[in-house]
N, C-alpha and C. Protein backbone atom coordinates (compact mmCIF):
# COMPACT_ATOMS: atom_id res chain seq x y z
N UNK A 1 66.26 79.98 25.00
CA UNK A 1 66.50 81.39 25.21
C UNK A 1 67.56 81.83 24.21
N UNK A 2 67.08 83.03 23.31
CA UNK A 2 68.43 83.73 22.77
C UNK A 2 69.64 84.33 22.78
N UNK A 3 70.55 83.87 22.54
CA UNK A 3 71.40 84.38 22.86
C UNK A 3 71.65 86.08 23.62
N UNK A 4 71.08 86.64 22.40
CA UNK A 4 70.96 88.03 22.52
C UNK A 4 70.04 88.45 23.70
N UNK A 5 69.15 87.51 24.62
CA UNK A 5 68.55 87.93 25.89
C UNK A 5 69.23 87.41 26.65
N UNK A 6 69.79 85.79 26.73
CA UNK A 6 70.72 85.75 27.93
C UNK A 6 71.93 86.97 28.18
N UNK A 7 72.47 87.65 27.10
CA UNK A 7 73.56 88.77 26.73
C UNK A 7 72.62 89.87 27.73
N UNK A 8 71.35 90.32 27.40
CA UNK A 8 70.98 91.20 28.07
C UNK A 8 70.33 91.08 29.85
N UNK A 9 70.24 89.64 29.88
CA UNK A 9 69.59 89.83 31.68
C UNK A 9 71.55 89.46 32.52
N UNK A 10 72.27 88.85 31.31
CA UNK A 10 73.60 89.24 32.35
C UNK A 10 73.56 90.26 32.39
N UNK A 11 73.58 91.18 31.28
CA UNK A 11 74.11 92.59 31.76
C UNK A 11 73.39 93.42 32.75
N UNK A 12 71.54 92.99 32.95
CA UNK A 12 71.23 93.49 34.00
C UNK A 12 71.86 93.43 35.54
N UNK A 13 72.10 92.06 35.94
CA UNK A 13 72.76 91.38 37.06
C UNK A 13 73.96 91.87 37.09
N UNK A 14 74.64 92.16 36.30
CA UNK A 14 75.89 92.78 36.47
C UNK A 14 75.92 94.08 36.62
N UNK A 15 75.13 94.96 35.87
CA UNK A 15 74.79 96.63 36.45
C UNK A 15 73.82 96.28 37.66
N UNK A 16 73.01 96.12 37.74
CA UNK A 16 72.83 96.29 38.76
C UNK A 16 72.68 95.43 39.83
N UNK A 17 74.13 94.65 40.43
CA UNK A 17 74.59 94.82 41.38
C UNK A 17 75.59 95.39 41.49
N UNK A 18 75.37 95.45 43.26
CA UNK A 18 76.21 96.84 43.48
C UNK A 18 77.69 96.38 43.94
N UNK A 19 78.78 96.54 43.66
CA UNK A 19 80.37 96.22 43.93
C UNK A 19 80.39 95.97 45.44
N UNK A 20 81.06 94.77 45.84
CA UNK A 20 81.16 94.21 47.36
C UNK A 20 82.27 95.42 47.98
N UNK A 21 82.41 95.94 48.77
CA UNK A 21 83.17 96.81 49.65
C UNK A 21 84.32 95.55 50.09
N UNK A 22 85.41 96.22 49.93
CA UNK A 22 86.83 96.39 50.15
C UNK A 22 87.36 97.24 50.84
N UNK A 23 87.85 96.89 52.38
CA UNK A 23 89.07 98.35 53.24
C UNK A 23 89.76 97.39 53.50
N UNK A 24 90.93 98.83 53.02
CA UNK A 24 92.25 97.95 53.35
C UNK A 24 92.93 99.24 53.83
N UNK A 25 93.62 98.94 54.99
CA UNK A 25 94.84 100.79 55.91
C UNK A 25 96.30 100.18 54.97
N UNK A 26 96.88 101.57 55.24
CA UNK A 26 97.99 101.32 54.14
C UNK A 26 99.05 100.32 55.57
N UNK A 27 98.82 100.39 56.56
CA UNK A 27 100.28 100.06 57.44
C UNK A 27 98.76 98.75 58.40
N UNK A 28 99.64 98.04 58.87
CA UNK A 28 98.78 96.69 59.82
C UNK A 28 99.55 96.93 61.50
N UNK A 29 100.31 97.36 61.43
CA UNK A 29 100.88 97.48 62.95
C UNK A 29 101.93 98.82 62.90
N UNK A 30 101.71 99.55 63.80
CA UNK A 30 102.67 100.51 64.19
C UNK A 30 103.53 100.81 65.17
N UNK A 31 104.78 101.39 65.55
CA UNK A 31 105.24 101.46 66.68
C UNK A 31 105.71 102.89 66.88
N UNK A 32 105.05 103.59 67.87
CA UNK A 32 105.66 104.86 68.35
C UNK A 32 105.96 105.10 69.64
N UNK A 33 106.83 105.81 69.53
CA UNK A 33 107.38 106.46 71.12
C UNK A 33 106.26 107.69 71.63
N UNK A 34 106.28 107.94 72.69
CA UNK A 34 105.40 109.00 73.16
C UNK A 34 105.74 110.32 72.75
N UNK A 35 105.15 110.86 72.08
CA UNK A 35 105.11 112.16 71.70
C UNK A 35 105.02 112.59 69.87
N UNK A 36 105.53 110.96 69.51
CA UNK A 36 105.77 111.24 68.14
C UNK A 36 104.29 111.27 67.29
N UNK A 37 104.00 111.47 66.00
CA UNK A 37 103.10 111.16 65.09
C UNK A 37 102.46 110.50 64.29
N UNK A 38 102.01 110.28 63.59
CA UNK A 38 101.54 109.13 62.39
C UNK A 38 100.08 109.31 62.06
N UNK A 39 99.93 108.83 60.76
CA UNK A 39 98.86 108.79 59.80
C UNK A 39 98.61 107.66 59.39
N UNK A 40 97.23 106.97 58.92
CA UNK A 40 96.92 106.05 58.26
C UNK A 40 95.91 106.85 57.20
N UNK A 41 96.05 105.79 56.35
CA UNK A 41 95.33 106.10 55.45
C UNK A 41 94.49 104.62 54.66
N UNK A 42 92.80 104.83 55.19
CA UNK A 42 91.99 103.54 55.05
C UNK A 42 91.51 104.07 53.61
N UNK A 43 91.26 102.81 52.66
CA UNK A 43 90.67 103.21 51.25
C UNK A 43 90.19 102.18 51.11
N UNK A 44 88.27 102.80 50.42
CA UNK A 44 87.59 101.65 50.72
C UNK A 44 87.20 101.38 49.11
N UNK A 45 87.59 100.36 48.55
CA UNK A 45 87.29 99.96 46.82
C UNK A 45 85.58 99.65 47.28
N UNK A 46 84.48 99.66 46.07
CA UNK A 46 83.58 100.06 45.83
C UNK A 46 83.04 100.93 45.96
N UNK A 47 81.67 101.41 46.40
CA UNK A 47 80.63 102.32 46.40
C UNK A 47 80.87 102.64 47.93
N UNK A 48 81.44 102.93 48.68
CA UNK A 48 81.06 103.44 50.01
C UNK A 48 80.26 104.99 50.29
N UNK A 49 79.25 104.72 51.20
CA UNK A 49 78.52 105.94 51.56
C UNK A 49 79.40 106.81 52.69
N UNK A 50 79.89 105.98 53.32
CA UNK A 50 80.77 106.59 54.94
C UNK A 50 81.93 105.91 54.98
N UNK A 51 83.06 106.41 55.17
CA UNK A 51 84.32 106.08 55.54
C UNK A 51 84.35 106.24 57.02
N UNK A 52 84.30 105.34 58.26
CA UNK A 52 84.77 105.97 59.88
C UNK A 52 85.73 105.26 60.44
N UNK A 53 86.34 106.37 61.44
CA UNK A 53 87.58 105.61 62.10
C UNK A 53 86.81 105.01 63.80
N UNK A 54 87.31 104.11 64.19
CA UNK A 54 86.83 103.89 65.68
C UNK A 54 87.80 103.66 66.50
N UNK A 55 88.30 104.37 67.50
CA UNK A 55 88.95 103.84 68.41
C UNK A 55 89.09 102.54 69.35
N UNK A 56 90.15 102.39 70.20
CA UNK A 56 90.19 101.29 70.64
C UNK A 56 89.54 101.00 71.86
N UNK A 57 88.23 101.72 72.00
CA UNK A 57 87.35 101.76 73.18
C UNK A 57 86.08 101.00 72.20
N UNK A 58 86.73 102.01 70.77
CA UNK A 58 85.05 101.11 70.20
C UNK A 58 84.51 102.56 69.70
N UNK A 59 84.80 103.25 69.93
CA UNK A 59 83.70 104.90 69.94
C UNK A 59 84.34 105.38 68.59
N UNK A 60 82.82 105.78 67.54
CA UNK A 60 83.49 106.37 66.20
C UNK A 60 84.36 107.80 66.90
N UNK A 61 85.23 108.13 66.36
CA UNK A 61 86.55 109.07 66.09
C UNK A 61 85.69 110.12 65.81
N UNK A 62 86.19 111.63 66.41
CA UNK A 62 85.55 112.82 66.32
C UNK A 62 86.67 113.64 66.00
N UNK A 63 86.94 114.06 65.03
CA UNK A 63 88.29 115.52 65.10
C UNK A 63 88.51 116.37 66.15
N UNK A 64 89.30 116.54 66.66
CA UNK A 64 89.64 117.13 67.94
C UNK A 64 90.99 117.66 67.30
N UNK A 65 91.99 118.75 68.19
CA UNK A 65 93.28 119.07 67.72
C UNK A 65 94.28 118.22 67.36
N UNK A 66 94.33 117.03 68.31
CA UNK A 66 95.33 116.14 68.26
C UNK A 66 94.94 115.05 67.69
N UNK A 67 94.01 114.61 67.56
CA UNK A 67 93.36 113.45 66.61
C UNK A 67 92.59 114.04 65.58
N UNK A 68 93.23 113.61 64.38
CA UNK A 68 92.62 114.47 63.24
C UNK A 68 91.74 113.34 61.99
N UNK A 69 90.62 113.16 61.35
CA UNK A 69 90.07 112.47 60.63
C UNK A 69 90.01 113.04 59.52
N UNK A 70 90.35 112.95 58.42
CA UNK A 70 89.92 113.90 57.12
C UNK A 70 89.52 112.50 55.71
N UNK A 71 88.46 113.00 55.44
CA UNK A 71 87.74 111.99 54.62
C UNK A 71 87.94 112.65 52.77
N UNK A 72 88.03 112.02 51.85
CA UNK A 72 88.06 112.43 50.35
C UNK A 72 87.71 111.41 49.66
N UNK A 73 86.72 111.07 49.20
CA UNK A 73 85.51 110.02 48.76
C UNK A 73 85.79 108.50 49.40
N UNK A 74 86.90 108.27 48.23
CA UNK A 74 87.13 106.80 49.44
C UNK A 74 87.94 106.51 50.28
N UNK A 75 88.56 107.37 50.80
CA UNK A 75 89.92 107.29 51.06
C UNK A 75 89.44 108.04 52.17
N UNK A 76 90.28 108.09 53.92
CA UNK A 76 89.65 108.84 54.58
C UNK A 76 91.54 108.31 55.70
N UNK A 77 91.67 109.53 56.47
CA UNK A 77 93.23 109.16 56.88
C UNK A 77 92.58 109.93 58.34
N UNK A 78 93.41 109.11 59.31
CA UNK A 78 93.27 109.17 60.40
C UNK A 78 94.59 110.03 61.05
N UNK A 79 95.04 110.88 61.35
CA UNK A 79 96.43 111.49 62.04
C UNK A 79 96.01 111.55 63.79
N UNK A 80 97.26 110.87 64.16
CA UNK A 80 97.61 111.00 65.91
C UNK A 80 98.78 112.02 65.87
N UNK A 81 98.80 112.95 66.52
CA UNK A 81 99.58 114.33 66.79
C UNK A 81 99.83 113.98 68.44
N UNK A 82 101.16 113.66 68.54
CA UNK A 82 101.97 113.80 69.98
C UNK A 82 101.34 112.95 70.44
N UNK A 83 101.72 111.36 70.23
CA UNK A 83 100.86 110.25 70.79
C UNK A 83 101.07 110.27 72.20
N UNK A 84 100.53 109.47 73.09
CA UNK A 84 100.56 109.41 74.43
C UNK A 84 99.95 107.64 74.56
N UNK A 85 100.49 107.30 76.27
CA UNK A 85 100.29 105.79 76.14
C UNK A 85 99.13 105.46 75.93
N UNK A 86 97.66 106.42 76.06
CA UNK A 86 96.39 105.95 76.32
C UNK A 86 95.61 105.68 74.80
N UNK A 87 96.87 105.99 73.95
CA UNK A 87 96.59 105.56 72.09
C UNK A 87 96.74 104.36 71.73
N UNK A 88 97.88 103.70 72.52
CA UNK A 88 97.87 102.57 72.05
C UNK A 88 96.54 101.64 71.89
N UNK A 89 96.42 100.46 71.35
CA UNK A 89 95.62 99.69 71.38
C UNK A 89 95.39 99.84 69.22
N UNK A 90 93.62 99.21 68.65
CA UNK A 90 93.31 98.66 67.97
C UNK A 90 92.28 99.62 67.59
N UNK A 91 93.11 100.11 65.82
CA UNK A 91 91.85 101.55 65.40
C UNK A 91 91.15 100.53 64.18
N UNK A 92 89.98 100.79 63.99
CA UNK A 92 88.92 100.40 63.35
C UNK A 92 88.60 101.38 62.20
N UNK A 93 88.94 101.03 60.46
CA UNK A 93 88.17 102.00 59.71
C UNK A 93 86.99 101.00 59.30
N UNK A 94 85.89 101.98 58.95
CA UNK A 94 84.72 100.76 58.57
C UNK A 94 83.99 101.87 57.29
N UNK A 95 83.96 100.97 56.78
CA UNK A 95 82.91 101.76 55.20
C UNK A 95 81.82 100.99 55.37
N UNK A 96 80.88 101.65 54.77
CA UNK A 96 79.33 101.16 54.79
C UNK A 96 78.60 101.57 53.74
N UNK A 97 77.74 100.56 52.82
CA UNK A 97 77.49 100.90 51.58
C UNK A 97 76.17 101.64 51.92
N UNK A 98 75.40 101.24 50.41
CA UNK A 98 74.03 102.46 50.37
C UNK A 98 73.09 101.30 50.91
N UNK A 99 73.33 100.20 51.11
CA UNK A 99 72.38 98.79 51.53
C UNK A 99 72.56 99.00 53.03
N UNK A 100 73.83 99.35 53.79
CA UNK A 100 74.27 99.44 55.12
C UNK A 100 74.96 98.40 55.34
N UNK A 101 75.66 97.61 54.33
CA UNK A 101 76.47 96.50 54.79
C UNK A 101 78.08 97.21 54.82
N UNK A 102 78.63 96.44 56.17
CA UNK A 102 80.22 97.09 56.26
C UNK A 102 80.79 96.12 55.85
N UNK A 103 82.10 97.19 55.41
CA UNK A 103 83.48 95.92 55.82
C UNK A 103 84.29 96.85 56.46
N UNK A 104 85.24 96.26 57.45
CA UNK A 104 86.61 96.95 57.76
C UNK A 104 87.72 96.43 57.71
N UNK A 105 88.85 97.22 57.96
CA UNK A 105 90.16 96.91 58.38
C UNK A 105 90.57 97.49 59.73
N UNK A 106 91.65 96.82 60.34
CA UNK A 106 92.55 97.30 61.47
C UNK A 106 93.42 97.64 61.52
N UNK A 107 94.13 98.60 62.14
CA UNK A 107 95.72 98.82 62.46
C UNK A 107 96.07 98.65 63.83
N UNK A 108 96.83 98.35 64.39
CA UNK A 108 97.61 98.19 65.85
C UNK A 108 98.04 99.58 66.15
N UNK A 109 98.14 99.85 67.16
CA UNK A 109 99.08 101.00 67.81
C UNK A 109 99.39 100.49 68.54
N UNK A 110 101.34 100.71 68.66
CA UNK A 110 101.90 100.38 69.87
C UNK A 110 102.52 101.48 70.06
N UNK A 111 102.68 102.48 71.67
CA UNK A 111 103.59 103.16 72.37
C UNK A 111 104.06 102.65 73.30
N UNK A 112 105.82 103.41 73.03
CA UNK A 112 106.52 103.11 73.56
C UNK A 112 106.99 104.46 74.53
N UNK A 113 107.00 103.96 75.80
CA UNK A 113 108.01 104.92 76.63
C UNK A 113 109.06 104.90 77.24
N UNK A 114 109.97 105.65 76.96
CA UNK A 114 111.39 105.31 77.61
C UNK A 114 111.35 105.48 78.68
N UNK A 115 112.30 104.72 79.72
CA UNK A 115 112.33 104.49 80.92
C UNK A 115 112.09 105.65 81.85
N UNK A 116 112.00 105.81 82.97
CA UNK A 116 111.99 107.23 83.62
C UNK A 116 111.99 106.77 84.94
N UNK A 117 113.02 107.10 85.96
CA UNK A 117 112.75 107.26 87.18
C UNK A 117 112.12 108.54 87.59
N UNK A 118 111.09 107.64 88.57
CA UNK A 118 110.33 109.29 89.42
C UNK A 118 110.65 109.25 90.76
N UNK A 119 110.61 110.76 91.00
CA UNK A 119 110.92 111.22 92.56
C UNK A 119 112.24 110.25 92.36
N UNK A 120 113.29 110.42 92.15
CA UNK A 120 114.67 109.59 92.54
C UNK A 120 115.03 110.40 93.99
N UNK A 121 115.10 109.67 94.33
CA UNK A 121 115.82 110.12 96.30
C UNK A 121 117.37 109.16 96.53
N UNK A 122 118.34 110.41 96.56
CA UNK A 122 119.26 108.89 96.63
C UNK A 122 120.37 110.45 97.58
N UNK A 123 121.13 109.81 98.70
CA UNK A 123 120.47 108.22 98.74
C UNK A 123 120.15 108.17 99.82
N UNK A 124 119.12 107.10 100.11
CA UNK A 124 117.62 106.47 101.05
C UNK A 124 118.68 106.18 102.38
N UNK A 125 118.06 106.56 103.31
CA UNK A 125 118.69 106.32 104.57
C UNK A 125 117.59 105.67 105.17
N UNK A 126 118.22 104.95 106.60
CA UNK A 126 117.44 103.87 107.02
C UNK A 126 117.85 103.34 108.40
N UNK A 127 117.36 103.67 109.38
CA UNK A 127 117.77 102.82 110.74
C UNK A 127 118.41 101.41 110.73
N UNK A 128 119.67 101.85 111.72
CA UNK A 128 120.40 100.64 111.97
C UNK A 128 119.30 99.48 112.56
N UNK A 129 119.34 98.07 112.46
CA UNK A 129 118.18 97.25 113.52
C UNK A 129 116.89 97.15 112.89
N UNK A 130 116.39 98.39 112.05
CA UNK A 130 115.40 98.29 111.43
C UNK A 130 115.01 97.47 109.65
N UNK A 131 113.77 96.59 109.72
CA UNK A 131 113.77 96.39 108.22
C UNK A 131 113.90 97.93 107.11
N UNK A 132 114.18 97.81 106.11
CA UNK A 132 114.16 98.96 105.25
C UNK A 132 113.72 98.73 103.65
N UNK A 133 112.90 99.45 103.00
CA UNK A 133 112.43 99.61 102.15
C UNK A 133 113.08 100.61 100.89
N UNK A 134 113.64 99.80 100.00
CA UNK A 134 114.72 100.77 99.30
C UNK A 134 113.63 100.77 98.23
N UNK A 135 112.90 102.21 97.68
CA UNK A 135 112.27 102.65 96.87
C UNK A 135 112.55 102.71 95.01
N UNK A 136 112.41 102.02 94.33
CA UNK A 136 112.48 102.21 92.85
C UNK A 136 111.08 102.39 92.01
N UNK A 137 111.13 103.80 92.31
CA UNK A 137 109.68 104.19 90.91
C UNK A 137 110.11 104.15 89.47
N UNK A 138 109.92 103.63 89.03
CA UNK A 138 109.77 103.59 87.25
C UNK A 138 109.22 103.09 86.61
N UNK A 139 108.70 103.96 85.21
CA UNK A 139 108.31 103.71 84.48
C UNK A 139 108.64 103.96 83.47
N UNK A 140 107.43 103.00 82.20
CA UNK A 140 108.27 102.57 80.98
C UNK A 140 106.55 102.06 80.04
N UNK A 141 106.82 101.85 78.96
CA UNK A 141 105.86 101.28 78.19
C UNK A 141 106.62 100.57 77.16
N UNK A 142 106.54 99.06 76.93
CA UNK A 142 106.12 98.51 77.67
C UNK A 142 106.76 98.54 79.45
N UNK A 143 106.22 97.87 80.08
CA UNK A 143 106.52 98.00 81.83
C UNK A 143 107.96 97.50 81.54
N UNK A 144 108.62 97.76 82.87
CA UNK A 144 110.12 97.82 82.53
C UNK A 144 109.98 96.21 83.66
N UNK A 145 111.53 95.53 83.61
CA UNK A 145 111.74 94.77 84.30
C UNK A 145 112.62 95.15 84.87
N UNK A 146 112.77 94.76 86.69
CA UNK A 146 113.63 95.54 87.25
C UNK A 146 114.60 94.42 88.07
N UNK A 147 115.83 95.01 88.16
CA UNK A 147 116.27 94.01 88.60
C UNK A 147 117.14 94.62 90.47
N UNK A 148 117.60 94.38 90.94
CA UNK A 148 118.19 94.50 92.24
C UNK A 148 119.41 93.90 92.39
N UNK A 149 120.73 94.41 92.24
CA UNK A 149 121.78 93.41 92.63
C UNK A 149 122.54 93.63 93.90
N UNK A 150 122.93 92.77 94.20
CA UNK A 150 124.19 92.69 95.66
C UNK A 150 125.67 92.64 95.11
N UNK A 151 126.53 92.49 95.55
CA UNK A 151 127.82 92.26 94.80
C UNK A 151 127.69 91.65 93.57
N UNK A 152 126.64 92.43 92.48
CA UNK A 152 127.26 92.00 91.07
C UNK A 152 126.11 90.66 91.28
N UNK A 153 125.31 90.61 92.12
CA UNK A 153 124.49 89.24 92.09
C UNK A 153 122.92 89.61 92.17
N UNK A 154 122.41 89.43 91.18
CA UNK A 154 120.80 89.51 91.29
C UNK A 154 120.38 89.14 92.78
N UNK A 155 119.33 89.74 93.60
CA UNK A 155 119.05 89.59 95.13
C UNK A 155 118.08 88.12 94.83
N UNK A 156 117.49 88.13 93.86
CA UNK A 156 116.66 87.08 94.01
C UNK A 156 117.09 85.66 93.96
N UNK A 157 118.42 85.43 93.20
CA UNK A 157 119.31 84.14 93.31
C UNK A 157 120.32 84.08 94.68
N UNK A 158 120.16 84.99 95.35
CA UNK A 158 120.53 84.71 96.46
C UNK A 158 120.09 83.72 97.43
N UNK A 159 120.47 82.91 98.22
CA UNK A 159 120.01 82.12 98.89
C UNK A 159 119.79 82.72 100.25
N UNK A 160 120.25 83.83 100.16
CA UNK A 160 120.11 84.45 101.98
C UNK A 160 118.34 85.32 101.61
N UNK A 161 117.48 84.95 102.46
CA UNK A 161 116.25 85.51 102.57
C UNK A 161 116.59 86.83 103.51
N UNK A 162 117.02 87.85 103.29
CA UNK A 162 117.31 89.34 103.83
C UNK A 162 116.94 90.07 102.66
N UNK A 163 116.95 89.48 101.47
CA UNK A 163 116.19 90.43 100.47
C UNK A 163 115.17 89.97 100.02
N UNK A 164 113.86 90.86 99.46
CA UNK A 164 112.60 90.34 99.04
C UNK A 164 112.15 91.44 98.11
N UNK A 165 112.39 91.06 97.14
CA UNK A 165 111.55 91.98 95.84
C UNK A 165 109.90 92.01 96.07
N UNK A 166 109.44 93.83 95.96
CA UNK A 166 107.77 93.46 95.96
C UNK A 166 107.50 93.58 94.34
N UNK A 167 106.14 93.55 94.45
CA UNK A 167 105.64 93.59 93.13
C UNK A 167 105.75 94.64 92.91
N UNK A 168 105.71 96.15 93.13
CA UNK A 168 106.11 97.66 92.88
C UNK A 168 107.14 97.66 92.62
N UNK A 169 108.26 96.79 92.96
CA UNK A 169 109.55 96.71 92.23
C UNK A 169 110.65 97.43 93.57
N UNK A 170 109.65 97.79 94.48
CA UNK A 170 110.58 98.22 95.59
C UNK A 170 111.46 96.64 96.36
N UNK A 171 112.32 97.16 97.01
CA UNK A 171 113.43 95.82 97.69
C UNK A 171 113.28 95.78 99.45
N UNK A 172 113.00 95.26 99.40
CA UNK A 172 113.24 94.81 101.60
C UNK A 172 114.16 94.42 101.94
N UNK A 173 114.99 94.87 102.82
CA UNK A 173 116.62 94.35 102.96
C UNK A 173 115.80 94.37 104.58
N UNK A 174 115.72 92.80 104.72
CA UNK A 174 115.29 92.40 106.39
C UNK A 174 116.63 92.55 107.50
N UNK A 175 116.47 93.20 108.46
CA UNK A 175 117.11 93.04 109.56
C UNK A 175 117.07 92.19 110.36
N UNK A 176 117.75 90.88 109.97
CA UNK A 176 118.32 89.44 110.97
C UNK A 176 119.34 89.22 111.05
């Protein structure tokens, strides 16, 4: 074979195939507080036909007020406006060529919420003789850990069984 034809069936194989797809998001993990904002921005190297974002249910991304998608050939940016806890989780951009083969990338979302007591009632009254249930609502993202003390002493290293932490985080102070 001549030179000058092996020169020309590379160059066929090389035009025409088509460039392997590449996404890459500019950030891999995020952390926000509730209410705040953020953008990614997925860019897909080769030929992509579709740039999409998918949420962390799985469901392609639709523009709505507060979730915003805006696409510009390869490049396509996702904005969360006044996040809330039900954002967190794992967003999906995926490009897809003119063959229909994908590739993607991921980003993390993490929200955070600062602590908050609800309904605070203080302070809780309770029959003499009777067990009593001392109430602590709060919340937090991640979940908060709660603790209960007696004189300066966590209830649960106590050796006297008159206190009992529930899993709601409320306390039982037994009457014996």
């Amino acid at each position: 074979m001549s030179l000058l034809l092996s020169f020309y069936l590379l160059g066929l194989l090389v035009s025409s195939g088509q460039a392997l797809l590449q996404v890459t998001i500019s950030l891999s993990k995020v952390e926000l507080s509730v209410g705040e904002s953020k953008f990614f921005t997925c860019t897909a190297i080769g030929e992509p036909e579709s740039i999409d974002w998918y949420n962390p249910q799985g469901e392609k991304i639709i523009s709505t007020q507060r979730v915003v998608v805006q696409k510009e050939s390869v490049r396509s940016r996702l904005t969360i406006y006044n996040a809330d806890i039900e954002d967190a989780g794992i967003y999906r951009c995926q490009a897809t060529d003119a063959k229909g083969q994908t590739q993607e990338a991921t980003v993390v979302l993490e929200i955070y919420q600062k602590l908050t007591f609800k309904e605070v009632v203080s302070p809780q009254e309770f029959k003499q003789g009777e067990d009593a249930e001392v109430v602590c609502r709060v919340s937090s993202s991640p979940a908060p850990v709660v603790s209960w003390l007696y004189h300066n002493e966590e209830v649960t290293a106590i050796s006297d069984n008159r206190f009992a932490m529930l899993a709601n985080n409320n306390l039982i102070l037994a009457d014996r």
